[in-house]
Each structure stands twice: as C-alpha cells, then as structure tokens.
C-alpha atoms as a PDB file:
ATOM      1  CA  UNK A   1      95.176  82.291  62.988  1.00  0.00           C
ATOM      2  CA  UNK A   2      97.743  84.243  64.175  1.00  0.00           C
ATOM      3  CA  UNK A   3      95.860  86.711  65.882  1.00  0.00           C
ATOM      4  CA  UNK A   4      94.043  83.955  67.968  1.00  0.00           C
ATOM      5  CA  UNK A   5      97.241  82.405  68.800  1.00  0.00           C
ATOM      6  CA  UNK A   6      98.688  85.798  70.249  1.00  0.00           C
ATOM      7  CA  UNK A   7      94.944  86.250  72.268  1.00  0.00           C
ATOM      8  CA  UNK A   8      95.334  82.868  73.957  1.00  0.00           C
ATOM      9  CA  UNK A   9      98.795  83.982  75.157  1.00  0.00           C
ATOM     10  CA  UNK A  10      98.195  87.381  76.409  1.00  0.00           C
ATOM     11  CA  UNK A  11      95.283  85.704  78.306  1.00  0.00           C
ATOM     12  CA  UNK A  12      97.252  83.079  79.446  1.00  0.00           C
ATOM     13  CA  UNK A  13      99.521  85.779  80.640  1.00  0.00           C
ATOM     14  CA  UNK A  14      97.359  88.348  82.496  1.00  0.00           C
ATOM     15  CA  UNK A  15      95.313  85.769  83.763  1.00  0.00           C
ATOM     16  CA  UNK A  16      97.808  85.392  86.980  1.00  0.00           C
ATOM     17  CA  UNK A  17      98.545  88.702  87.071  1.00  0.00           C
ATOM     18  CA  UNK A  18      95.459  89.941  87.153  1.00  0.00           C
ATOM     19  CA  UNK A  19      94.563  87.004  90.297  1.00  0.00           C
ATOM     20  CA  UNK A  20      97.884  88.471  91.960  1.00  0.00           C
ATOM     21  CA  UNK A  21      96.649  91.673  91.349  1.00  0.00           C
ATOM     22  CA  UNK A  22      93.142  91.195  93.524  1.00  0.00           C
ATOM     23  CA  UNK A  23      95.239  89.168  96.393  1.00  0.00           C
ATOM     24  CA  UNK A  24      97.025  91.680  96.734  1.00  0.00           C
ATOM     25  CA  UNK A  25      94.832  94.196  98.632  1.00  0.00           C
ATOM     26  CA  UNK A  26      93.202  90.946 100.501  1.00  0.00           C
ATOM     27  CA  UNK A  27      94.208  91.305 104.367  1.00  0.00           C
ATOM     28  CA  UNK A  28      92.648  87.844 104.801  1.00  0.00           C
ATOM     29  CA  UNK A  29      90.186  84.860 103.709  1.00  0.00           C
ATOM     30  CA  UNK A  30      87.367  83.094 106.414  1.00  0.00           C
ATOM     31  CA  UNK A  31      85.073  80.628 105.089  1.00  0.00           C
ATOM     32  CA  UNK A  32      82.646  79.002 107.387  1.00  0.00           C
ATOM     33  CA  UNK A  33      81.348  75.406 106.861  1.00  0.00           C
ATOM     34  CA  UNK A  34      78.668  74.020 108.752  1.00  0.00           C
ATOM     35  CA  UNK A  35      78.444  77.187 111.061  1.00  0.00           C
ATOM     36  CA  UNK A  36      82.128  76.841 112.111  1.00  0.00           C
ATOM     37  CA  UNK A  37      84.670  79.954 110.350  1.00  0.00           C
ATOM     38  CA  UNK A  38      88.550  78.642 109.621  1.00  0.00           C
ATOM     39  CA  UNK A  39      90.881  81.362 108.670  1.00  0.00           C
ATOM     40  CA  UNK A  40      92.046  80.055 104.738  1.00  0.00           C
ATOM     41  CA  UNK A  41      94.513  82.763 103.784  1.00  0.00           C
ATOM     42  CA  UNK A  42      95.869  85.885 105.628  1.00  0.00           C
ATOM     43  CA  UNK A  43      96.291  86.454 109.629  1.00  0.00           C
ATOM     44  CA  UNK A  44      94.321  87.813 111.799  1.00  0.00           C
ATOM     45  CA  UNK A  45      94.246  88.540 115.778  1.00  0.00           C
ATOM     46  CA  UNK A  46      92.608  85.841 117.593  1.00  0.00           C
ATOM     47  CA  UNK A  47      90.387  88.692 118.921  1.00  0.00           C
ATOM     48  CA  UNK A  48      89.192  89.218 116.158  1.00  0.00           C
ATOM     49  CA  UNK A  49      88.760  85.528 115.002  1.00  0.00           C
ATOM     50  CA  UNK A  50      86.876  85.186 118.746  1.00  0.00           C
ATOM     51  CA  UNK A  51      84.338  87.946 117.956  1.00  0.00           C
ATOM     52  CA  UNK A  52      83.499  86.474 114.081  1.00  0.00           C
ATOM     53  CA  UNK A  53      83.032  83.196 115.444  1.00  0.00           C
ATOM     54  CA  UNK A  54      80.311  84.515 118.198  1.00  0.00           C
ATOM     55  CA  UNK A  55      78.549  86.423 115.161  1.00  0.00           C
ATOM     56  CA  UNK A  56      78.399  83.427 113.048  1.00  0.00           C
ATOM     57  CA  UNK A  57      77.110  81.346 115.677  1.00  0.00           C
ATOM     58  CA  UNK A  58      74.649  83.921 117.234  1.00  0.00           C
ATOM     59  CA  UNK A  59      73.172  84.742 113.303  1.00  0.00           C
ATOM     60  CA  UNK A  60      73.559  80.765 112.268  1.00  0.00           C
ATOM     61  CA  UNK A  61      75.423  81.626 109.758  1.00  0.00           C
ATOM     62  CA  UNK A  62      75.900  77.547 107.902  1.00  0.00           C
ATOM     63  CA  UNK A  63      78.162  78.880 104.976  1.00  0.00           C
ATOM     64  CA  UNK A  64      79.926  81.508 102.931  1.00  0.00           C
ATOM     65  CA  UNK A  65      83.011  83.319 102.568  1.00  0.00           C
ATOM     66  CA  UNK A  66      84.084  86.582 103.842  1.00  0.00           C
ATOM     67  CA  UNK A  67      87.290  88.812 103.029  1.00  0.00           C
ATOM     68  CA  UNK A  68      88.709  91.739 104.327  1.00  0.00           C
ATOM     69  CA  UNK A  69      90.668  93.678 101.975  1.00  0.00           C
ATOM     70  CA  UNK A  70      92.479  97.212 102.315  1.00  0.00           C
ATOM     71  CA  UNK A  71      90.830  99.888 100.931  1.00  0.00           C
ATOM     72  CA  UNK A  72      91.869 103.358 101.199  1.00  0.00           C
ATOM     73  CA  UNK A  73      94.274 102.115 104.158  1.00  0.00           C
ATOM     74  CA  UNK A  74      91.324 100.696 106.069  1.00  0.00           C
ATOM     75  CA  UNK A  75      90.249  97.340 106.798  1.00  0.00           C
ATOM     76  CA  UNK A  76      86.658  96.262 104.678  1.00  0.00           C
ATOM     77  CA  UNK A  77      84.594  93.493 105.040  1.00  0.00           C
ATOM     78  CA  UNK A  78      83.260  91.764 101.824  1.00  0.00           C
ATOM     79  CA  UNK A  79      80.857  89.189 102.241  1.00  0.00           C
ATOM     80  CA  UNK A  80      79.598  87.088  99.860  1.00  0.00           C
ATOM     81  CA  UNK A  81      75.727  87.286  98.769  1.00  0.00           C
ATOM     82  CA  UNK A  82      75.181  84.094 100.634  1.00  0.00           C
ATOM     83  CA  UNK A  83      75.624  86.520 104.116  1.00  0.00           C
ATOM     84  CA  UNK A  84      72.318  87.471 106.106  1.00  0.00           C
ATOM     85  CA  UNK A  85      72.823  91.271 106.357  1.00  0.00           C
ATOM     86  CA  UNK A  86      72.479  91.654 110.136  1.00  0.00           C
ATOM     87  CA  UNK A  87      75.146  89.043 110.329  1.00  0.00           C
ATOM     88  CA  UNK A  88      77.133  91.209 107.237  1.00  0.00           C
ATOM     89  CA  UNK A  89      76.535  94.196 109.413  1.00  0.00           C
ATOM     90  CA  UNK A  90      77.589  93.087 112.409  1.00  0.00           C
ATOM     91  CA  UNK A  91      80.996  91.622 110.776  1.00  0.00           C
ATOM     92  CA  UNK A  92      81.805  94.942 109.383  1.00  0.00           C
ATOM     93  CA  UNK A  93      81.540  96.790 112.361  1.00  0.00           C
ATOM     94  CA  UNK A  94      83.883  94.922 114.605  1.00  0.00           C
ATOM     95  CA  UNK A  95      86.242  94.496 111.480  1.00  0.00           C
ATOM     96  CA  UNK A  96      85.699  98.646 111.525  1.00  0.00           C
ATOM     97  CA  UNK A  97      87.307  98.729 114.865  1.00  0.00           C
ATOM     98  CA  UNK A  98      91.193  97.225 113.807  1.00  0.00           C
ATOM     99  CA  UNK A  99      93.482  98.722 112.060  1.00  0.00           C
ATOM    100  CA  UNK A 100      95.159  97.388 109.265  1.00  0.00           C
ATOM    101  CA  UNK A 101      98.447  97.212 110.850  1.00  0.00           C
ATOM    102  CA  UNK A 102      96.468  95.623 113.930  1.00  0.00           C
ATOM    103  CA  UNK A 103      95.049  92.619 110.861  1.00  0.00           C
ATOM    104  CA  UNK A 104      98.632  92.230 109.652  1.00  0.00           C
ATOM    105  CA  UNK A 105     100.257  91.946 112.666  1.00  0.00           C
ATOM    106  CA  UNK A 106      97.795  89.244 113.980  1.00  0.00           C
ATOM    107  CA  UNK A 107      98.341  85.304 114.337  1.00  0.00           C
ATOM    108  CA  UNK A 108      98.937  83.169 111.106  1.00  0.00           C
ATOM    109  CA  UNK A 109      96.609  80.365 110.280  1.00  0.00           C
ATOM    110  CA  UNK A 110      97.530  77.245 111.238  1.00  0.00           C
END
C-alpha cells in the first residue's frame, strides 16, 4: 500500500517537471482554426507571423498546431500529423531562415 502511495506522489511530482521540462526548449506555439494561425505561447517577428499566415492560406491549411522549438541552437518546426507536407515543408523552410535570437527577440502575442 505503501509503495502505491509513494508512486502516486513521485508522479504527481515529475508530472510538472517533466511539462516544464518540454516548454522549455519551445521558442513558440501557432494553432490555426478555421484557416486563420494565432500565436498561443512564445513571440515571434511579425515577419515571420506574415509569411506563416500566406502558407496556411495558400495550402488551406483549416487546423493544427505547429511549434518551433530550439534544437541544437537552431530554430525547428514541428508540425502536428494533421499538416499537409508541402504546407509542413514550406513552414520549415522560412522558419530555417531566423535565428533563434531573431524568434526571441520578436513581438509578444497579444
């Protein structure tokens, strides 16, 4: 009994940690609903934003979720499965082009 007791609180424990853990190397969070992308967590340039938005719209893209974490001290895109991979292509490449500096340094969402 015990044992199941000290489980449960060790889970309870890393649980947060472990979600802190993965936000931490997130630069940012866009979700698009009904074709249109909002910035949900993170900054980014309104460049940037500008250039996502025309992709979504020019793939009709009508929902998912993208994030661009730092990986090796470079911006990547992760898309979720939901993504048509032209439009997942196209995303990465112009996310390819900033720096992470250039992400961090960009506009707060609103």
């Amino acid at each position: 009994m015990w044992l199941w007791i000290a489980l449960a609180a060790l889970f309870l424990l890393c649980g947060p940690l472990a979600v802190g853990l993965r936000r931490a190397t997130d630069l940012c969070v866009i979700e698009v609903i009904s074709g249109r992308p909002r910035l949900r967590r993170g900054r980014l340039p309104p460049e940037l934003m500008s250039e996502i938005t025309d992709i979504v719209r020019r793939n009709r893209v009508v929902a998912g979720r993208l994030r661009v974490v730092t990986e090796g001290g470079e911006p990547r895109l992760v898309a979720d499965a939901g993504f048509p991979a032209d439009a997942t292509q196209q995303l990465r490449n112009v996310v390819g082009r900033y720096r992470v500096a250039q992400l961090r340094s960009g506009r707060l969402r609103a």
